[in-house]
C-alpha atoms as a PDB file:
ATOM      1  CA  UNK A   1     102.692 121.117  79.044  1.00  0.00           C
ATOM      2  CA  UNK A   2     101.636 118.112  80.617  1.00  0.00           C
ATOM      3  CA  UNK A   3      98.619 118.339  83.569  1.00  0.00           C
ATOM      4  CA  UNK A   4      99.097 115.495  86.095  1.00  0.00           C
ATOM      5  CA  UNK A   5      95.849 115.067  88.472  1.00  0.00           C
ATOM      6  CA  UNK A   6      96.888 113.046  91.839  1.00  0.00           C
ATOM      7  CA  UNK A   7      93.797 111.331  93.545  1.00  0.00           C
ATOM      8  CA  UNK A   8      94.290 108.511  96.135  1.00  0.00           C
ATOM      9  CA  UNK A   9      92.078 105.242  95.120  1.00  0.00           C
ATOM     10  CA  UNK A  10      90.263 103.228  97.771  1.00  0.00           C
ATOM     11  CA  UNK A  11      90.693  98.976  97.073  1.00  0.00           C
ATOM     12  CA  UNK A  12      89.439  96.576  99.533  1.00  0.00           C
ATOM     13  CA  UNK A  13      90.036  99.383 102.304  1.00  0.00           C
ATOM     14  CA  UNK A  14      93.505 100.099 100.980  1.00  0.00           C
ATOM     15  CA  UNK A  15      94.534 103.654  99.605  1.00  0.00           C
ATOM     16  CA  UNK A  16      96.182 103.318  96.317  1.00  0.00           C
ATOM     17  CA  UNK A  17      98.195 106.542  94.852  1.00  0.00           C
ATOM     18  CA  UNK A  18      97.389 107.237  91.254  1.00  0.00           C
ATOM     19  CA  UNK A  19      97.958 109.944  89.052  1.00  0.00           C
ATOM     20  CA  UNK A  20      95.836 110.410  86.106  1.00  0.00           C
ATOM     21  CA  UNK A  21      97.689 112.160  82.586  1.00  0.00           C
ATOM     22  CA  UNK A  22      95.088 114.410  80.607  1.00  0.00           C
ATOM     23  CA  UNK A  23      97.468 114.231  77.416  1.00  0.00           C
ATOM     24  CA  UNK A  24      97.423 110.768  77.086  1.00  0.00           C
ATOM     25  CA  UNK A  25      94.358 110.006  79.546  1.00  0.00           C
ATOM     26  CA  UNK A  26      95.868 107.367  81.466  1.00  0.00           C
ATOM     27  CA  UNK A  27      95.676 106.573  84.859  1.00  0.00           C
ATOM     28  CA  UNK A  28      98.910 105.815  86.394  1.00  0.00           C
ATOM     29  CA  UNK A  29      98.601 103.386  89.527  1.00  0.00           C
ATOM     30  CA  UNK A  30     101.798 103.051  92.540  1.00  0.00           C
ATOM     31  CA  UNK A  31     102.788  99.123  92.040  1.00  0.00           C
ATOM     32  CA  UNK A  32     104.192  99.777  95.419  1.00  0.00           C
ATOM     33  CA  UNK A  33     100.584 100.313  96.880  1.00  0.00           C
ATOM     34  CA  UNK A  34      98.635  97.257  94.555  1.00  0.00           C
ATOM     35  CA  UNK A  35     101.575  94.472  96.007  1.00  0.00           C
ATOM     36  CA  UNK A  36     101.176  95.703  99.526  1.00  0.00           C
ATOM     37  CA  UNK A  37      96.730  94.890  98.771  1.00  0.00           C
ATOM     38  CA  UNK A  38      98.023  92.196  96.848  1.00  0.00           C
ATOM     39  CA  UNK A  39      99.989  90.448  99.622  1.00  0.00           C
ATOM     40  CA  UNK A  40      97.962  91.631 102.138  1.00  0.00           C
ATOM     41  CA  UNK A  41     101.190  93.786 104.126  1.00  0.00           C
ATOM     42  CA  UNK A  42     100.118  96.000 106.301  1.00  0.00           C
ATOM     43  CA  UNK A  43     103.396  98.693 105.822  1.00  0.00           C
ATOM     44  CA  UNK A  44     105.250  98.481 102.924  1.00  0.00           C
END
């Protein structure tokens, strides 16, 4: 059974979703939210 922990992340005043995977302890990042930072949109 896999346990999922979602937590928003704060860059440069932006809120990134990520979800973090105990089994395989990886955090898992929305590219959606990094290219909106990234290219500096305000609603993506």
């Amino acid at each position: 059974m896999k346990t999922h922990n979602k937590q928003i992340a704060i860059f440069e005043g932006q809120r990134i979703r990520r979800v973090w995977d105990k089994e395989k302890e990886l955090w898992y990042f929305s590219i959606i939210d990094i290219m909106a930072v990234l290219t500096e949109q305000a609603d993506f």
